[in-house]
C-alpha atoms as a PDB file:
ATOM      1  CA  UNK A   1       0.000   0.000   0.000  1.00  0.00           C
ATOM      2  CA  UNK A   2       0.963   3.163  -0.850  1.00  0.00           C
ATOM      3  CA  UNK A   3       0.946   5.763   2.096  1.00  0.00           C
ATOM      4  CA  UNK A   4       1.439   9.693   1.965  1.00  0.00           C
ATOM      5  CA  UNK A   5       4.555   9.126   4.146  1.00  0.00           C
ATOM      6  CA  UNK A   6       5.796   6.692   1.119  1.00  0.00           C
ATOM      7  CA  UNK A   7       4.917   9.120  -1.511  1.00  0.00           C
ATOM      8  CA  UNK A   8       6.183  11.914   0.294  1.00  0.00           C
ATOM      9  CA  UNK A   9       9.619  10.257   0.836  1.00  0.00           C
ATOM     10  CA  UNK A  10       9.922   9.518  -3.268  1.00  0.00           C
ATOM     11  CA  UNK A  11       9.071  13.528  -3.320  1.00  0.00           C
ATOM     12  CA  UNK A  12      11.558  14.667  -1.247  1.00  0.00           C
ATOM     13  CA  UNK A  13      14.084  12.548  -3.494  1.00  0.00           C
ATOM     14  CA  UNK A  14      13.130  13.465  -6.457  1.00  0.00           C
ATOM     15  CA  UNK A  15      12.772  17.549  -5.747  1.00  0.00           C
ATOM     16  CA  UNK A  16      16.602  16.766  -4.617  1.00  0.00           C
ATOM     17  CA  UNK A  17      17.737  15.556  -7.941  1.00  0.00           C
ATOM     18  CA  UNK A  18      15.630  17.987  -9.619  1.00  0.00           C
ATOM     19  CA  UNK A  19      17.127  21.169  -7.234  1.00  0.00           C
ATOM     20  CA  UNK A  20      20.893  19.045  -8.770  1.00  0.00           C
ATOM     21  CA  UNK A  21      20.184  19.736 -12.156  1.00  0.00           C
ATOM     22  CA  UNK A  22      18.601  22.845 -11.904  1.00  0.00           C
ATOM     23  CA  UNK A  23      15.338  21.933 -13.020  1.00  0.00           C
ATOM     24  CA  UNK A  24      12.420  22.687 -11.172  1.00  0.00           C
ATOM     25  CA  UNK A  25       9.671  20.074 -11.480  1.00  0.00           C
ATOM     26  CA  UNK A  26       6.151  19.094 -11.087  1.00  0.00           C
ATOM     27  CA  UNK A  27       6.132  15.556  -8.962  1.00  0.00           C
ATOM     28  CA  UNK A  28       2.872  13.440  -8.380  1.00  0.00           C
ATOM     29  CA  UNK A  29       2.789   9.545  -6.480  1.00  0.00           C
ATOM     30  CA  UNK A  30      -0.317   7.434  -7.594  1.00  0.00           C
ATOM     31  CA  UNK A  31      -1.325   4.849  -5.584  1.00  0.00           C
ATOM     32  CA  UNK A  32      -1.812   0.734  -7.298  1.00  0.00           C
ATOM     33  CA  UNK A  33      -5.033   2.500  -8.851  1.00  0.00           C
ATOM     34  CA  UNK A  34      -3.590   4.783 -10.082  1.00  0.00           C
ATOM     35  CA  UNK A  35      -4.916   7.734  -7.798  1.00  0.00           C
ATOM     36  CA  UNK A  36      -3.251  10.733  -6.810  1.00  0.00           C
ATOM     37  CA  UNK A  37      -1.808  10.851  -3.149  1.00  0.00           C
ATOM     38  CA  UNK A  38       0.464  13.048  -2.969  1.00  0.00           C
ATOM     39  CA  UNK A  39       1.809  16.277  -5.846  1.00  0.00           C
ATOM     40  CA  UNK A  40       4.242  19.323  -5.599  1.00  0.00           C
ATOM     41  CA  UNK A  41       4.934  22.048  -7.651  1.00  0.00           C
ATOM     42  CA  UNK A  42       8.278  23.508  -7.180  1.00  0.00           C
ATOM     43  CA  UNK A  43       9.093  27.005  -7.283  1.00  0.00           C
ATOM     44  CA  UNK A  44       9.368  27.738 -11.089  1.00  0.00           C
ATOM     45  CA  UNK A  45       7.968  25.003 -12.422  1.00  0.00           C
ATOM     46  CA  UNK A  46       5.285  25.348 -15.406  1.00  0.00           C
ATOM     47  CA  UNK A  47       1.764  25.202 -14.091  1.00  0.00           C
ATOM     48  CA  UNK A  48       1.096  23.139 -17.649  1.00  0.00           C
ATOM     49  CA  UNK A  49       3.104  20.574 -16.371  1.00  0.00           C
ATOM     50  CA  UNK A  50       0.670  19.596 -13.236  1.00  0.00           C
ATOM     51  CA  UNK A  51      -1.792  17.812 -15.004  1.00  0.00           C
ATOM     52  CA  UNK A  52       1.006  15.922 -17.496  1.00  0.00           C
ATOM     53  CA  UNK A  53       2.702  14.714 -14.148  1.00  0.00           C
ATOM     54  CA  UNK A  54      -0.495  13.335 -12.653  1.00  0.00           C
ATOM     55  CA  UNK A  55      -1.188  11.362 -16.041  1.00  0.00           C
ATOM     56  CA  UNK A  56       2.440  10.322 -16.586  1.00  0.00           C
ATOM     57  CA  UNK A  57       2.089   8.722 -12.757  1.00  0.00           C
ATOM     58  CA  UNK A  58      -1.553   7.287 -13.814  1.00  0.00           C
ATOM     59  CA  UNK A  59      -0.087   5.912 -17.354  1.00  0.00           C
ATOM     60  CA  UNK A  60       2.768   4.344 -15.515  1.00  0.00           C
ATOM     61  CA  UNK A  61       1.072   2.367 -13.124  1.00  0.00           C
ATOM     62  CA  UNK A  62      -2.246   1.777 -15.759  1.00  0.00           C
ATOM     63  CA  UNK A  63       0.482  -0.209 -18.254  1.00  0.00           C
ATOM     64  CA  UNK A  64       3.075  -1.381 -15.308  1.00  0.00           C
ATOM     65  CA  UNK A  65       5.617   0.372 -17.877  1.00  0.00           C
ATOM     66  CA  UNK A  66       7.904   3.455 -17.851  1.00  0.00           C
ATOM     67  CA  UNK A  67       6.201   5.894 -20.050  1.00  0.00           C
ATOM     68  CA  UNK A  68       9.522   6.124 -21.827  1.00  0.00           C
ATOM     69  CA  UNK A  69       9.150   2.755 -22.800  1.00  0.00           C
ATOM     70  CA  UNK A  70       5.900   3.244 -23.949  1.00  0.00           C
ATOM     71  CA  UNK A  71       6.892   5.762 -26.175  1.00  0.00           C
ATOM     72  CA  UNK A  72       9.058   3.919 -28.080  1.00  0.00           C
ATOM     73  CA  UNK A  73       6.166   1.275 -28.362  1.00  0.00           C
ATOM     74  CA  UNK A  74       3.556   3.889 -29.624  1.00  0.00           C
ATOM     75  CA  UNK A  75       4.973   5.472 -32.560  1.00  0.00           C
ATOM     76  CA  UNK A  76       3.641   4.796 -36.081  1.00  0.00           C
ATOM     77  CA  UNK A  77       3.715   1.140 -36.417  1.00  0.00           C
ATOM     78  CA  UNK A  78       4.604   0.162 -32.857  1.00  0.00           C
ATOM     79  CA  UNK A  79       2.038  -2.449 -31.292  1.00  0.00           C
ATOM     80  CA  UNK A  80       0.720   0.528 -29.013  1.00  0.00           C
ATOM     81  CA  UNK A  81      -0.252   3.154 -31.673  1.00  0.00           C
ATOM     82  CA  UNK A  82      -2.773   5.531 -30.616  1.00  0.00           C
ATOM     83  CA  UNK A  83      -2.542   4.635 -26.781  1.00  0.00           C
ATOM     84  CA  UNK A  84      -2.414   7.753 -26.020  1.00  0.00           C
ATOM     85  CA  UNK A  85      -6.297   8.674 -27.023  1.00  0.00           C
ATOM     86  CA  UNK A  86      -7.253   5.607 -24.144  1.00  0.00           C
ATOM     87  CA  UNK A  87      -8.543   6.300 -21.207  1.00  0.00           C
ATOM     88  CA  UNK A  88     -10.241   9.547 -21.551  1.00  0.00           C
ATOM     89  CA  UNK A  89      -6.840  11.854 -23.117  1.00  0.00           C
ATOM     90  CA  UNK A  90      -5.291  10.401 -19.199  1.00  0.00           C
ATOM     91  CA  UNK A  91      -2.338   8.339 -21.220  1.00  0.00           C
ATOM     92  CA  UNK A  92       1.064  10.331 -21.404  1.00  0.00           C
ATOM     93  CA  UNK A  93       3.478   8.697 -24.071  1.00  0.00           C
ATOM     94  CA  UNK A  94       6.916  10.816 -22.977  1.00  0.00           C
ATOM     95  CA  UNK A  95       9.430  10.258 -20.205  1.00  0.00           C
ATOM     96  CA  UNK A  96       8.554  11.093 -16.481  1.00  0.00           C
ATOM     97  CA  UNK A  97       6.386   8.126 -15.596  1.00  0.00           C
ATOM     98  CA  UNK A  98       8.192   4.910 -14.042  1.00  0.00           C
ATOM     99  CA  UNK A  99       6.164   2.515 -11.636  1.00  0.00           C
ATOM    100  CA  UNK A 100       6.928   1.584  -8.372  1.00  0.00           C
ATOM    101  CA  UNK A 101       7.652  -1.632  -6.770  1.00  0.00           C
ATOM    102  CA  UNK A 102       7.681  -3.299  -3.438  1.00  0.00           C
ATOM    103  CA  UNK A 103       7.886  -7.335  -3.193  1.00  0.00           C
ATOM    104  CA  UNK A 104       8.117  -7.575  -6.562  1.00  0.00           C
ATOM    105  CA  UNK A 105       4.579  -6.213  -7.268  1.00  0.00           C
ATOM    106  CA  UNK A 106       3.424  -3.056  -8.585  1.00  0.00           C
ATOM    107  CA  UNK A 107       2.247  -0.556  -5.677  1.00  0.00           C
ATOM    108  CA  UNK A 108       1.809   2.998  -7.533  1.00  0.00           C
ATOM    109  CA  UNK A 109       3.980   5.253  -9.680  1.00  0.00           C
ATOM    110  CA  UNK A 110       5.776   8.433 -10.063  1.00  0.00           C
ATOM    111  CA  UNK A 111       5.060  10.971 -12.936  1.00  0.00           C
ATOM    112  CA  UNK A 112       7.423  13.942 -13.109  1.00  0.00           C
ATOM    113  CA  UNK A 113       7.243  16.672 -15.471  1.00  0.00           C
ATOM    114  CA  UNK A 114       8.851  19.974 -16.066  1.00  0.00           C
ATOM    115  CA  UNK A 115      11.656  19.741 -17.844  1.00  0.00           C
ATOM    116  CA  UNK A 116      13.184  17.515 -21.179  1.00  0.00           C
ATOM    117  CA  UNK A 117      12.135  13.924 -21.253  1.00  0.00           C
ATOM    118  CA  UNK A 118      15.752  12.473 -19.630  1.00  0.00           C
ATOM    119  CA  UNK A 119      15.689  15.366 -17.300  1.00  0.00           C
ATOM    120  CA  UNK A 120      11.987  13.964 -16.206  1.00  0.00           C
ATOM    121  CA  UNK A 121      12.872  10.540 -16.615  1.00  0.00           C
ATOM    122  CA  UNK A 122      15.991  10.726 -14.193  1.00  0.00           C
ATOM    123  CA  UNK A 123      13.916  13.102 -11.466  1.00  0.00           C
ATOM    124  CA  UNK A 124      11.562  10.175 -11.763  1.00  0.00           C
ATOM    125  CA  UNK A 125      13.962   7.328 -11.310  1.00  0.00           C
ATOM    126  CA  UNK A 126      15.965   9.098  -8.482  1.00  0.00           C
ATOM    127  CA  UNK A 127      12.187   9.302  -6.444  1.00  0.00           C
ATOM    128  CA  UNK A 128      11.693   5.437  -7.338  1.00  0.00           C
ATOM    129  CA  UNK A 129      15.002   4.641  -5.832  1.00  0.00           C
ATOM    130  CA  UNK A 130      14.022   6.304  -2.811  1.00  0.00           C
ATOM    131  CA  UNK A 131      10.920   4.093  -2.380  1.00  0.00           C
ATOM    132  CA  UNK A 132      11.632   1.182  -0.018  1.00  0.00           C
END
């Protein structure tokens, strides 16, 4: 189960990383459904990125993917083409969005949003690693 002390532990990592590379972020923790428990905006982030890092969280624990990942798989041709139109427009098919794990099972996710997709992605992964 994901608790608002869990989700505000992957937070606090990944506003670190994001205050190390200089790029202020928005930062939402779904739960295994996929709801919202916990978001922050930094100081200076875009206020267009809330909602993206909310969906990249939901898409990432939806699919049990990283939404990088499930970019590649989406393009013209790729087995997931037109994903991103499920769900009610709530699929995001760029970096930010990596799931996160506990036992070996899927417990909730981390969307991040705010800056280039490797910039997200990494903000992202440095939150997951702080989920134990």
């Amino acid at each position: 189960m994901m608790t608002l002390n869990d989700a505000r532990n992957i937070i606090a990592a990944a506003e670190k990383k994001a205050t190390e590379i200089g790029q202020p972020m928005n930062i939402a923790v779904a739960d295994a459904g996929g709801n919202l428990v916990a978001h922050v905006r930094m100081d200076g982030a875009w206020i267009g990125s809330i909602d993206i890092s909310m969906k990249k969280a939901f898409t990432a624990r939806a699919f049990d993917i990283a939404t990088k990942d499930l970019a590649t798989q989406s393009q013209s041709g790729g087995q997931f083409f037109g994903i991103h139109a499920s769900n009610d427009g709530r699929v995001m098919i760029f970096a930010g969005g990596v799931p996160l794990k506990r036992d070996g099972k899927i417990v909730g996710a981390v969307g991040v949003s705010g800056g280039s997709g490797e910039q997200d992605h990494a903000v992202a992964e440095a939150g997951a690693a702080a989920y134990k």
